[in-house]
ModelCIF file with pLDDT and N, C-alpha, C, O atoms, coordinates in Angstrom:
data_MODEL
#
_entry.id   MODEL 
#
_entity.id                         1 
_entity.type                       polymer 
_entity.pdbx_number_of_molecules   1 
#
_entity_poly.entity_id                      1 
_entity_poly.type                           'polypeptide(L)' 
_entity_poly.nstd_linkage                   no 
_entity_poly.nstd_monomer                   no 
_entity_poly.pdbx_seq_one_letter_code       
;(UNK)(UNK)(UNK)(UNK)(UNK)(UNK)(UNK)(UNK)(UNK)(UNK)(UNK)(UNK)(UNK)(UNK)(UNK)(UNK)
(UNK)(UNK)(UNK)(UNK)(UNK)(UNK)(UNK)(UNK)(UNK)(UNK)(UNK)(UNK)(UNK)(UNK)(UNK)(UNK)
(UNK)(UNK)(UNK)(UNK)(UNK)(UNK)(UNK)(UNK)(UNK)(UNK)(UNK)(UNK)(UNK)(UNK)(UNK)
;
_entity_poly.pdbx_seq_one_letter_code_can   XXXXXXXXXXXXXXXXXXXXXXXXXXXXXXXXXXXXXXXXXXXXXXX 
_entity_poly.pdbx_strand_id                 A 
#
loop_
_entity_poly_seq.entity_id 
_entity_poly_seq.num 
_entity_poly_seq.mon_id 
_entity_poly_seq.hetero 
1 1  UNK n 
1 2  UNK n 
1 3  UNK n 
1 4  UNK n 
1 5  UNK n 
1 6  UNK n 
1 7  UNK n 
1 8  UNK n 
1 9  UNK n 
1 10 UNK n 
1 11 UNK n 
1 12 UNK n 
1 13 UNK n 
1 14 UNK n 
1 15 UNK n 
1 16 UNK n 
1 17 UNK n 
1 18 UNK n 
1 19 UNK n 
1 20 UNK n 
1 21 UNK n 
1 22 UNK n 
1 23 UNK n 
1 24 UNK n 
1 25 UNK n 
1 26 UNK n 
1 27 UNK n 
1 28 UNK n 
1 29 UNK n 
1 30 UNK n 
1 31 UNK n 
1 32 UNK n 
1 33 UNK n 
1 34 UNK n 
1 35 UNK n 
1 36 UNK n 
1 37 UNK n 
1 38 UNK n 
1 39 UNK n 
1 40 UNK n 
1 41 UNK n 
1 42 UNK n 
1 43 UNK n 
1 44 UNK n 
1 45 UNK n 
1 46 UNK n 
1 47 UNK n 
#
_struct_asym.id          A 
_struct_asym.entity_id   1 
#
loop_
_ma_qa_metric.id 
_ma_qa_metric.mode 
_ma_qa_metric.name 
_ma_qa_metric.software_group_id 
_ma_qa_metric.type 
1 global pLDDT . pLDDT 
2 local  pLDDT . pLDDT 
#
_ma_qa_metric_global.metric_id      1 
_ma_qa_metric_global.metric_value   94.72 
_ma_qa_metric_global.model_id       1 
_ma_qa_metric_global.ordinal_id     1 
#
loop_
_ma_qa_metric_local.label_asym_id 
_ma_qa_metric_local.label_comp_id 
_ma_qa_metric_local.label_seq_id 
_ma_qa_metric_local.metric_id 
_ma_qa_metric_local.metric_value 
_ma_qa_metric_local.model_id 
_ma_qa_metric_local.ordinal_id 
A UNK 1  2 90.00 1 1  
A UNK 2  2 94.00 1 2  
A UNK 3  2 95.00 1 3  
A UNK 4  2 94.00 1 4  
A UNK 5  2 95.00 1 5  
A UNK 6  2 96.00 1 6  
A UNK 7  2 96.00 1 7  
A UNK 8  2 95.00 1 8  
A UNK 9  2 96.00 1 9  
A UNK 10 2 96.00 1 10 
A UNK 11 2 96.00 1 11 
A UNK 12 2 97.00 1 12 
A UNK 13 2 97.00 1 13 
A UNK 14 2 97.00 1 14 
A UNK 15 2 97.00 1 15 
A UNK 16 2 97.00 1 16 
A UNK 17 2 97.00 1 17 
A UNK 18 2 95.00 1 18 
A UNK 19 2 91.00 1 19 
A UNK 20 2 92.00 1 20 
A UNK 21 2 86.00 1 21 
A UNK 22 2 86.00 1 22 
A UNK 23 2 85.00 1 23 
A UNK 24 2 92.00 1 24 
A UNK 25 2 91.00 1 25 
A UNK 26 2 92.00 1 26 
A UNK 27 2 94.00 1 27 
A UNK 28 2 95.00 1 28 
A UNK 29 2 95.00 1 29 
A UNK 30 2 95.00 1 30 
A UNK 31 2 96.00 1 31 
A UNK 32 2 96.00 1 32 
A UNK 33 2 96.00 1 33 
A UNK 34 2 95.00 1 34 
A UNK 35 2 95.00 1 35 
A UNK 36 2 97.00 1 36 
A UNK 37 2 97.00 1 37 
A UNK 38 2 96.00 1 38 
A UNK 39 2 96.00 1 39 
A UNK 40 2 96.00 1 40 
A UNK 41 2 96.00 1 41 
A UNK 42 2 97.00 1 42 
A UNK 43 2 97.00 1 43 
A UNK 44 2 97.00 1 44 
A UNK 45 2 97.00 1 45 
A UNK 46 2 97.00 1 46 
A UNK 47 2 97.00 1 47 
#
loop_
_atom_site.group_PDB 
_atom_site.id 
_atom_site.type_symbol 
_atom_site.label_atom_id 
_atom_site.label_alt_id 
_atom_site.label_comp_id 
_atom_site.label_asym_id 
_atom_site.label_entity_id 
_atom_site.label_seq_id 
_atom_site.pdbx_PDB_ins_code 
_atom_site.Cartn_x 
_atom_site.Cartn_y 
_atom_site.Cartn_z 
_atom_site.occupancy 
_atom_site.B_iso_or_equiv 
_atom_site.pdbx_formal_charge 
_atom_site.auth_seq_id 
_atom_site.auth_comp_id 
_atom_site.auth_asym_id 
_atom_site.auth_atom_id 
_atom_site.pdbx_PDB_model_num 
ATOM 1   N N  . UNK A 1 1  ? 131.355 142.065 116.367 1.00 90.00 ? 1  UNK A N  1 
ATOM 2   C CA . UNK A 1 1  ? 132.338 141.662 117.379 1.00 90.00 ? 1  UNK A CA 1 
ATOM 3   C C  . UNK A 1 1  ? 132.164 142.416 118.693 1.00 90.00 ? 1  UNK A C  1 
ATOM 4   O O  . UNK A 1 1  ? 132.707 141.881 119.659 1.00 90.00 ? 1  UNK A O  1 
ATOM 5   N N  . UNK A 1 2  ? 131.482 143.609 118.925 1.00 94.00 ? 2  UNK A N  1 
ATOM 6   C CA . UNK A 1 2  ? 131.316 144.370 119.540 1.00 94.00 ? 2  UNK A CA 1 
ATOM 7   C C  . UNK A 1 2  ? 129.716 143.764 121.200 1.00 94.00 ? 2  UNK A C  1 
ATOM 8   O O  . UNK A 1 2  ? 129.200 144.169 122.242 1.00 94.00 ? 2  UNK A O  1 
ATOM 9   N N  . UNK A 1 3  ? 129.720 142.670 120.270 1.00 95.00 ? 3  UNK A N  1 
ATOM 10  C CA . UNK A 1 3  ? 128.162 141.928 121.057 1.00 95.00 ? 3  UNK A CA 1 
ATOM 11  C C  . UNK A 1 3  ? 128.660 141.549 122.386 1.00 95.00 ? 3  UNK A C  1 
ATOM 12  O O  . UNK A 1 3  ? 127.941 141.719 123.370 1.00 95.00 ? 3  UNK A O  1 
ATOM 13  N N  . UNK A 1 4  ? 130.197 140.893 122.520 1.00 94.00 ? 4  UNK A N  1 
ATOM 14  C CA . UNK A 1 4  ? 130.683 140.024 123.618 1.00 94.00 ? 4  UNK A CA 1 
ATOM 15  C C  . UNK A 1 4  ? 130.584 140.928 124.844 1.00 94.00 ? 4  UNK A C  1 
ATOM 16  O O  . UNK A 1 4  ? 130.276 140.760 126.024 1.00 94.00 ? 4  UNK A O  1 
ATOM 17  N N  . UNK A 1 5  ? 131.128 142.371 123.779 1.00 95.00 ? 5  UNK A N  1 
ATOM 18  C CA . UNK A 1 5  ? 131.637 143.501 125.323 1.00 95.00 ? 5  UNK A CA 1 
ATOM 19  C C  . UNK A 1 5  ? 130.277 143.605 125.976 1.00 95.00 ? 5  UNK A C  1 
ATOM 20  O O  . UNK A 1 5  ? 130.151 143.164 127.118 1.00 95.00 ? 5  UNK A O  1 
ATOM 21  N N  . UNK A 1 6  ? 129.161 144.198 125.298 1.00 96.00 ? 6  UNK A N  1 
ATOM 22  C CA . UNK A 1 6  ? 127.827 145.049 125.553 1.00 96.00 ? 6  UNK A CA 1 
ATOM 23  C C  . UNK A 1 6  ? 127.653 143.765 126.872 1.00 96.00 ? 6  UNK A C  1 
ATOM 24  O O  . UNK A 1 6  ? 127.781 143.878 128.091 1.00 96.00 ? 6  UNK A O  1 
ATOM 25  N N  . UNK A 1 7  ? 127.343 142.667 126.091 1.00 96.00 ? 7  UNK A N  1 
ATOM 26  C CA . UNK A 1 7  ? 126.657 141.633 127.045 1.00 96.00 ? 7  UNK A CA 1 
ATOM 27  C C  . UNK A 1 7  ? 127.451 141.361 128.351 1.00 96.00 ? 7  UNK A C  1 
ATOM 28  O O  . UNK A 1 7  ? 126.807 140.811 129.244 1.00 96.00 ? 7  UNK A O  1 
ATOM 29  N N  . UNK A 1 8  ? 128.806 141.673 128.610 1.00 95.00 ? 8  UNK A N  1 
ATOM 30  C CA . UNK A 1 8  ? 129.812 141.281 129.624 1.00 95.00 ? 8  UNK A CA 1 
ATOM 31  C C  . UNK A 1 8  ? 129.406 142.159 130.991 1.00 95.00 ? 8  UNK A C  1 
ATOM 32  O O  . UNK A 1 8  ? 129.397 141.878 132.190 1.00 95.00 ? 8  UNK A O  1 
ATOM 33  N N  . UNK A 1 9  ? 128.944 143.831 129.919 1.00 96.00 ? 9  UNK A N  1 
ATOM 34  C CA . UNK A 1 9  ? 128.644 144.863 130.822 1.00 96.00 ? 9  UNK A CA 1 
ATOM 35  C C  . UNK A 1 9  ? 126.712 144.639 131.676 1.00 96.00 ? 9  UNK A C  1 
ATOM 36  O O  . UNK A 1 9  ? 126.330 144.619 132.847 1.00 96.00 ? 9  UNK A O  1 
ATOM 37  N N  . UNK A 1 10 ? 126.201 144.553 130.727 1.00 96.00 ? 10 UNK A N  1 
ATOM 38  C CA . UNK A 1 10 ? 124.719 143.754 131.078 1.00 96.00 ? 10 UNK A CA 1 
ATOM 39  C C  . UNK A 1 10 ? 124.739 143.138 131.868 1.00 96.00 ? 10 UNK A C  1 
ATOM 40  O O  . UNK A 1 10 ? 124.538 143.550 133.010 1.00 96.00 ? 10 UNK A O  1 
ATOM 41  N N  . UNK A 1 11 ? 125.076 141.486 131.488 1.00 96.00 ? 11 UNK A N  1 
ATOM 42  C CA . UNK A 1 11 ? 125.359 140.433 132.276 1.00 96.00 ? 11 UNK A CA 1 
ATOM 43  C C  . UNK A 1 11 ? 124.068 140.177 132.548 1.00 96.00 ? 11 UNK A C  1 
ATOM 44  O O  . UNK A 1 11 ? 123.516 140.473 133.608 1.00 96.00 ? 11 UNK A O  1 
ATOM 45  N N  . UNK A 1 12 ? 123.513 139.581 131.538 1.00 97.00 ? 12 UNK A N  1 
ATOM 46  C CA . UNK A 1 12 ? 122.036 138.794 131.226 1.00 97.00 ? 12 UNK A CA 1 
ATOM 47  C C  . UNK A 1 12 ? 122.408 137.547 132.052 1.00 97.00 ? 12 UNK A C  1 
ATOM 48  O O  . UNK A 1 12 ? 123.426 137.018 132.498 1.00 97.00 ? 12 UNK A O  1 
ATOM 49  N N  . UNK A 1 13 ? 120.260 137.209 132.025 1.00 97.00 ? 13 UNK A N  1 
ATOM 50  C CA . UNK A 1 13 ? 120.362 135.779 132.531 1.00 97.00 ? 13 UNK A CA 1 
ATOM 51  C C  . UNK A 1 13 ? 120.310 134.946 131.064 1.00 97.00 ? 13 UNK A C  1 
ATOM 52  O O  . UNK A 1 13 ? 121.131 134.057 130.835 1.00 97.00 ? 13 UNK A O  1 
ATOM 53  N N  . UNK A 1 14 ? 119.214 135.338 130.046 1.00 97.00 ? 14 UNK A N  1 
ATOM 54  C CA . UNK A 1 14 ? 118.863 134.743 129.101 1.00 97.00 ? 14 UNK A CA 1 
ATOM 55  C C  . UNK A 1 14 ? 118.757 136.120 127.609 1.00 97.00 ? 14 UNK A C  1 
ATOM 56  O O  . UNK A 1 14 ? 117.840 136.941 127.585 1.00 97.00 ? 14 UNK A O  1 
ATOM 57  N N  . UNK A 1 15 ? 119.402 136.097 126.984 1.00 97.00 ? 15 UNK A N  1 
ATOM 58  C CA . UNK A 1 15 ? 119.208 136.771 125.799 1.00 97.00 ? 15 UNK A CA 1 
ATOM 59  C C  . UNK A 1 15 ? 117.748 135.991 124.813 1.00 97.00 ? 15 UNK A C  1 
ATOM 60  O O  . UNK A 1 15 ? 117.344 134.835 124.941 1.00 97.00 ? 15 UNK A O  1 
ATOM 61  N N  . UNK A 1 16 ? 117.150 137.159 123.774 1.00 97.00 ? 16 UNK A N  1 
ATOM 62  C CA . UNK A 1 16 ? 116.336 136.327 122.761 1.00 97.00 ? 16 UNK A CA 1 
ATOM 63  C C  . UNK A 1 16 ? 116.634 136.941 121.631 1.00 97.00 ? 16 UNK A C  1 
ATOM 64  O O  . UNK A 1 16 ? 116.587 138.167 121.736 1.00 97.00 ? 16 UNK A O  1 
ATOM 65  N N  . UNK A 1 17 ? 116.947 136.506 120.501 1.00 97.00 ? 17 UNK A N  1 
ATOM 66  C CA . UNK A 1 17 ? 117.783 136.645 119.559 1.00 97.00 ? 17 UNK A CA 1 
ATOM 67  C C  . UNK A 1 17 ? 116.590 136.462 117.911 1.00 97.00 ? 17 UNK A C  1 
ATOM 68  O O  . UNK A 1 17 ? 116.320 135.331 117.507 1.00 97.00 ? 17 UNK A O  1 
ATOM 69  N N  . UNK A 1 18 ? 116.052 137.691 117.204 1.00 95.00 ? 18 UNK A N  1 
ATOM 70  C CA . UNK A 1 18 ? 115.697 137.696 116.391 1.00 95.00 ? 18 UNK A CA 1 
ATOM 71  C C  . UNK A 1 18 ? 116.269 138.552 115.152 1.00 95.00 ? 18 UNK A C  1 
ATOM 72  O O  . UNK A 1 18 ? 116.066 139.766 115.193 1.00 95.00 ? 18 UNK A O  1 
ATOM 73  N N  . UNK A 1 19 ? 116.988 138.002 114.020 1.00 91.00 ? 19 UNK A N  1 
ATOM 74  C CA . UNK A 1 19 ? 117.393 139.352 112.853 1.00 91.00 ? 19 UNK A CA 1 
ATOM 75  C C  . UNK A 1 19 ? 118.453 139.405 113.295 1.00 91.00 ? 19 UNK A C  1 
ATOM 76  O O  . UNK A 1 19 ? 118.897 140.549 113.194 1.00 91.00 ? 19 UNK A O  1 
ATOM 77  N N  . UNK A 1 20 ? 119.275 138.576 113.858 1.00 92.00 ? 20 UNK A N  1 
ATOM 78  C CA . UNK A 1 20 ? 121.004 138.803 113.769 1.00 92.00 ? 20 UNK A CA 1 
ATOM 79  C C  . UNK A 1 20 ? 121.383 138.223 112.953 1.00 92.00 ? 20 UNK A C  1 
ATOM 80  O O  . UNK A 1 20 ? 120.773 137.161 113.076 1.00 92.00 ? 20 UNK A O  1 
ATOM 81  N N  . UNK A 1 21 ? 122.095 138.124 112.011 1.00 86.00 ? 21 UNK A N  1 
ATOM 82  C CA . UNK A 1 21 ? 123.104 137.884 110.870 1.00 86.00 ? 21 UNK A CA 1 
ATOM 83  C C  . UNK A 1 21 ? 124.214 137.465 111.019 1.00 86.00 ? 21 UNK A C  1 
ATOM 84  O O  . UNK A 1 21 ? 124.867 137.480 109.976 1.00 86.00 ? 21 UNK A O  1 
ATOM 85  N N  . UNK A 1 22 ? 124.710 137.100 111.858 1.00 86.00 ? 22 UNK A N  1 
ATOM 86  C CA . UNK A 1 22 ? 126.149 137.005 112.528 1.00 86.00 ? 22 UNK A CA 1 
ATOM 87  C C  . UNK A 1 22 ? 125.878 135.484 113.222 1.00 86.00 ? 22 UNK A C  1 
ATOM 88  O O  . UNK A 1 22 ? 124.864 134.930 113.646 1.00 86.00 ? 22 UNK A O  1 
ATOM 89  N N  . UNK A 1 23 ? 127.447 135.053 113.110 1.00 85.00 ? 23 UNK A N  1 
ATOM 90  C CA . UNK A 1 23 ? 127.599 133.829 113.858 1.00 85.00 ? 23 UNK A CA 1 
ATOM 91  C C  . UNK A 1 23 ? 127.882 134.321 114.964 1.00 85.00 ? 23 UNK A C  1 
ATOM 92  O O  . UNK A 1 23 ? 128.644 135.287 114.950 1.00 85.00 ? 23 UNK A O  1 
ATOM 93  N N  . UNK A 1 24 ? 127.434 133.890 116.103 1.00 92.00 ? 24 UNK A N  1 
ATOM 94  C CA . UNK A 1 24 ? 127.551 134.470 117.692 1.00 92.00 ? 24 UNK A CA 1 
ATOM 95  C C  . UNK A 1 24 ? 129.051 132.970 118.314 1.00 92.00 ? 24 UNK A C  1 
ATOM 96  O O  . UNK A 1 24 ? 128.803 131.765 118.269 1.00 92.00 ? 24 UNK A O  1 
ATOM 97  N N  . UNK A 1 25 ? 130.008 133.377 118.656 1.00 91.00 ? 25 UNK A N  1 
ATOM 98  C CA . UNK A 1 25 ? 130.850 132.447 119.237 1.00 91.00 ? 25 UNK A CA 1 
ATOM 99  C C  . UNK A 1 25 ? 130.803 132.160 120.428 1.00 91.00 ? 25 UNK A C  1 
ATOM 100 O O  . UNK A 1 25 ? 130.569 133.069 121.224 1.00 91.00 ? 25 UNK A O  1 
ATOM 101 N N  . UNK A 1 26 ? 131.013 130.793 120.911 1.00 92.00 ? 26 UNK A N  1 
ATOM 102 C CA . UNK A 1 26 ? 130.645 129.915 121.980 1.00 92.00 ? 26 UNK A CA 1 
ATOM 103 C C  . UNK A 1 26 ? 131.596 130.356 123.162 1.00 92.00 ? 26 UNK A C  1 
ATOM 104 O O  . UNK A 1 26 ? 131.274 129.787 124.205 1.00 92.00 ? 26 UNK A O  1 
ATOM 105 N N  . UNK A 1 27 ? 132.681 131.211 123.300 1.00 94.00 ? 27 UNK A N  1 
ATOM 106 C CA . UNK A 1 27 ? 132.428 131.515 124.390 1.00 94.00 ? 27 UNK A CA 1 
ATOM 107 C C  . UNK A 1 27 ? 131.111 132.753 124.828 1.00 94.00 ? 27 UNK A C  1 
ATOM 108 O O  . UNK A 1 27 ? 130.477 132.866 125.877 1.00 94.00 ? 27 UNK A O  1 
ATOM 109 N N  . UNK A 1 28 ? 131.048 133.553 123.564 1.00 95.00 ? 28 UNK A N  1 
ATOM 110 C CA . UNK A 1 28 ? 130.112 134.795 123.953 1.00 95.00 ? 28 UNK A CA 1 
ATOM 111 C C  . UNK A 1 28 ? 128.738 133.525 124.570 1.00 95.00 ? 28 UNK A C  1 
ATOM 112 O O  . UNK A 1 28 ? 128.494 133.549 125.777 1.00 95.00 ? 28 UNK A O  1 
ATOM 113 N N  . UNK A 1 29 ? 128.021 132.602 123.749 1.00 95.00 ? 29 UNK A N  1 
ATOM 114 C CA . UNK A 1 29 ? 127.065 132.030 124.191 1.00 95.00 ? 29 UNK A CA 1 
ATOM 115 C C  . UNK A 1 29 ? 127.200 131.621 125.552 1.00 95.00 ? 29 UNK A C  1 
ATOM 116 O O  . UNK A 1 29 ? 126.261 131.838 126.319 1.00 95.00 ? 29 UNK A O  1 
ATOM 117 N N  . UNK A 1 30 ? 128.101 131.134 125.906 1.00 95.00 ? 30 UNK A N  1 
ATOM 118 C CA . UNK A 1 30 ? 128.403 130.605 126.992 1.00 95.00 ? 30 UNK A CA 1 
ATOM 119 C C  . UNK A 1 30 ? 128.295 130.825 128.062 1.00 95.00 ? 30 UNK A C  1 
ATOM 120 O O  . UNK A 1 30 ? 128.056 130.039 128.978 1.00 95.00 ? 30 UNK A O  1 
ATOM 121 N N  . UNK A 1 31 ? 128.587 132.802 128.114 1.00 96.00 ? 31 UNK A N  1 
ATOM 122 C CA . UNK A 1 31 ? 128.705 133.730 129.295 1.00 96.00 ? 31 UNK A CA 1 
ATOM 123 C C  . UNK A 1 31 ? 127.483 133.805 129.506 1.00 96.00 ? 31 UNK A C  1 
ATOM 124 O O  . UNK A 1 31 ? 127.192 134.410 130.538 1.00 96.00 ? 31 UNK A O  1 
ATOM 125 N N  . UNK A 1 32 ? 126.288 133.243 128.650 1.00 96.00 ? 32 UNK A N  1 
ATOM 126 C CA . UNK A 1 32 ? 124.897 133.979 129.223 1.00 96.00 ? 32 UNK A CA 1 
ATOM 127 C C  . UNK A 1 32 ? 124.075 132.553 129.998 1.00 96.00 ? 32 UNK A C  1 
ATOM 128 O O  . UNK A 1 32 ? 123.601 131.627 129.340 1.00 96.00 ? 32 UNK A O  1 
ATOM 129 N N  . UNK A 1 33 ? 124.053 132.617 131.140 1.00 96.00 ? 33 UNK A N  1 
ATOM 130 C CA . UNK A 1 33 ? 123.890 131.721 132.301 1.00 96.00 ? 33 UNK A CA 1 
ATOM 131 C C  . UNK A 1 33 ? 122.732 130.755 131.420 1.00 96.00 ? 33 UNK A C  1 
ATOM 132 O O  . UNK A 1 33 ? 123.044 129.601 131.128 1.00 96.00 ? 33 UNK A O  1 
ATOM 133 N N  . UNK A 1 34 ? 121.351 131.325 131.013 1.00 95.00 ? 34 UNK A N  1 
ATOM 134 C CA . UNK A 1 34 ? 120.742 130.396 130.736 1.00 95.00 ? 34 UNK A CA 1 
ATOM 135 C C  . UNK A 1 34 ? 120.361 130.378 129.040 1.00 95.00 ? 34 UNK A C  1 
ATOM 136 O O  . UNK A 1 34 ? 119.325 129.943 128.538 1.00 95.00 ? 34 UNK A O  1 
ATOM 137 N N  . UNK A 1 35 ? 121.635 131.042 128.277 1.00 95.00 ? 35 UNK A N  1 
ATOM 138 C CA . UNK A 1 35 ? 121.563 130.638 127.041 1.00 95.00 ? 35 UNK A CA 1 
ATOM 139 C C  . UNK A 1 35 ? 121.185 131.732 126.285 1.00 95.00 ? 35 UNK A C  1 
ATOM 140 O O  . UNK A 1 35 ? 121.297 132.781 126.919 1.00 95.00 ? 35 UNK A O  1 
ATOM 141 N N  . UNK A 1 36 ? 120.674 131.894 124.869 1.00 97.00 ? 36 UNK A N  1 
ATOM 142 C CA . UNK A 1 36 ? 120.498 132.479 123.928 1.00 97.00 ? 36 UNK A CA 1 
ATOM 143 C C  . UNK A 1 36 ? 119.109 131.739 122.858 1.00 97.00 ? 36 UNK A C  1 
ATOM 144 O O  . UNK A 1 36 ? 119.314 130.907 121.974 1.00 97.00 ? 36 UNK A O  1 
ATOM 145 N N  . UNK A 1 37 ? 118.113 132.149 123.131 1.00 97.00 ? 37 UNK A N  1 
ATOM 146 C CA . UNK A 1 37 ? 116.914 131.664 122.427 1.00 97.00 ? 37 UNK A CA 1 
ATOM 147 C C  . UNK A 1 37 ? 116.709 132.275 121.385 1.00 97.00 ? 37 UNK A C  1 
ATOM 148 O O  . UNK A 1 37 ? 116.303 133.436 121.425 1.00 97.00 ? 37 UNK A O  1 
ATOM 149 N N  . UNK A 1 38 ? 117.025 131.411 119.816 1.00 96.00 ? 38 UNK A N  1 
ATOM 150 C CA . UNK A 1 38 ? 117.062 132.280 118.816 1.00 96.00 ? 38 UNK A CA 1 
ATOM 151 C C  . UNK A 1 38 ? 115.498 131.732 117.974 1.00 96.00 ? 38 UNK A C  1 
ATOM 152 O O  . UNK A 1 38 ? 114.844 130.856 118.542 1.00 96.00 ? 38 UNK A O  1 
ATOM 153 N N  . UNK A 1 39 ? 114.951 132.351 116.527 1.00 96.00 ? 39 UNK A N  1 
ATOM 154 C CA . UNK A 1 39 ? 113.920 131.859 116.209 1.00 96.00 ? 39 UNK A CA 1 
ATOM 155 C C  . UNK A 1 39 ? 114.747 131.758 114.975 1.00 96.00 ? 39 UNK A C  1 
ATOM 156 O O  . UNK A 1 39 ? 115.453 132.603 114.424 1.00 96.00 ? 39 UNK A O  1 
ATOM 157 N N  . UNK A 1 40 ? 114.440 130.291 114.623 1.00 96.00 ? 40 UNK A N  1 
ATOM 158 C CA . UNK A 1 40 ? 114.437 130.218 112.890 1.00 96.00 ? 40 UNK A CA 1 
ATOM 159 C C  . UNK A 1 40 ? 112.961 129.627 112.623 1.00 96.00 ? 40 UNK A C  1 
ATOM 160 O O  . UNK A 1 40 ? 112.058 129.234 113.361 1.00 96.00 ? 40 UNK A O  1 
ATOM 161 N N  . UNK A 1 41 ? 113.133 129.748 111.207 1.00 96.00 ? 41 UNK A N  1 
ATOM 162 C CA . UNK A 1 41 ? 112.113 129.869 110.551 1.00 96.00 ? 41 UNK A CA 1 
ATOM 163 C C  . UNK A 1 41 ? 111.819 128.393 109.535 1.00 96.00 ? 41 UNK A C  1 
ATOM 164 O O  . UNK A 1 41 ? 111.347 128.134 108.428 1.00 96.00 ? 41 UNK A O  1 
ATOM 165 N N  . UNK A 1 42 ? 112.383 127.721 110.614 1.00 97.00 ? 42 UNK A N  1 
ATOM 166 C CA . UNK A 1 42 ? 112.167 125.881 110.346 1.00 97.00 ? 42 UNK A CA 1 
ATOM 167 C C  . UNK A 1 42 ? 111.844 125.027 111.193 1.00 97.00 ? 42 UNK A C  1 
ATOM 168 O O  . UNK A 1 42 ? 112.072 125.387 112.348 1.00 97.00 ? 42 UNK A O  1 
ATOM 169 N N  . UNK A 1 43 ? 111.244 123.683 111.035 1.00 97.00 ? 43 UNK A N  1 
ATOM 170 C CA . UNK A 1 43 ? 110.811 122.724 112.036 1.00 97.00 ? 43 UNK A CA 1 
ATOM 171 C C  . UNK A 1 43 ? 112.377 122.146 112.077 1.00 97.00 ? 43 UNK A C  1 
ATOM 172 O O  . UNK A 1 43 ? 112.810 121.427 111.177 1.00 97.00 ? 43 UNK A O  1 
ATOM 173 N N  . UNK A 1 44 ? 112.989 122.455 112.967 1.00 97.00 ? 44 UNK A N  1 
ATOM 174 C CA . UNK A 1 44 ? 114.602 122.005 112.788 1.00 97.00 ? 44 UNK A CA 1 
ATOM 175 C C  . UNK A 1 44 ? 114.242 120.513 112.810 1.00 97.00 ? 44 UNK A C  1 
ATOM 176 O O  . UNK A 1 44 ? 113.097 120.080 112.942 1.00 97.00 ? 44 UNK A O  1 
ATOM 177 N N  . UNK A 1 45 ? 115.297 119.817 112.671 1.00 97.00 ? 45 UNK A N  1 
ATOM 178 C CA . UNK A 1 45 ? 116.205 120.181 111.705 1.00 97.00 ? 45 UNK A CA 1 
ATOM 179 C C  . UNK A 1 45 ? 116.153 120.339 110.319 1.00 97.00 ? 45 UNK A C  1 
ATOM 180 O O  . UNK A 1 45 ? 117.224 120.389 109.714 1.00 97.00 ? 45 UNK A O  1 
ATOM 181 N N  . UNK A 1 46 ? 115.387 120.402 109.875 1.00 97.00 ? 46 UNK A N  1 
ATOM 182 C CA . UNK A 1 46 ? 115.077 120.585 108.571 1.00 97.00 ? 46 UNK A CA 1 
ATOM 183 C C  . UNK A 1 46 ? 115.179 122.291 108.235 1.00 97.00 ? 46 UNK A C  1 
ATOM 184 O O  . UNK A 1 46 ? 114.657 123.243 108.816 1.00 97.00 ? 46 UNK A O  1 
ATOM 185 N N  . UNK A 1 47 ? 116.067 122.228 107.062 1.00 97.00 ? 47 UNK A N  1 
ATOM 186 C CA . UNK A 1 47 ? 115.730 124.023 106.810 1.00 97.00 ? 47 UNK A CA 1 
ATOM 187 C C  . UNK A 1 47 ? 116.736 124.644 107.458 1.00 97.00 ? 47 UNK A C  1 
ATOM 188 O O  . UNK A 1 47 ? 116.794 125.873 107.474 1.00 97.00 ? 47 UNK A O  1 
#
């Protein structure tokens, strides 16, 4: 829960997101101008 503050203080253009465990909530996504690029480990949608 602690992710929203860090990033508020930052104030990214684009985060990249590998090994988080956590559901990230849509306003936190929201605040980051050009998004949050995460990797899974599927040809989405599949997997």
């Amino acid at each position: 829960a602690e992710l929203a503050r860090v990033l508020g203080v930052w104030k990214p253009d684009l985060c990249f997101v590998s090994g988080w465990y956590f559901l990230i909530d849509k306003k936190t996504i929201d605040s980051i101008p050009m998004g949050m690029a995460g990797i899974h480990y599927s040809l989405l949608p599949a997997y």
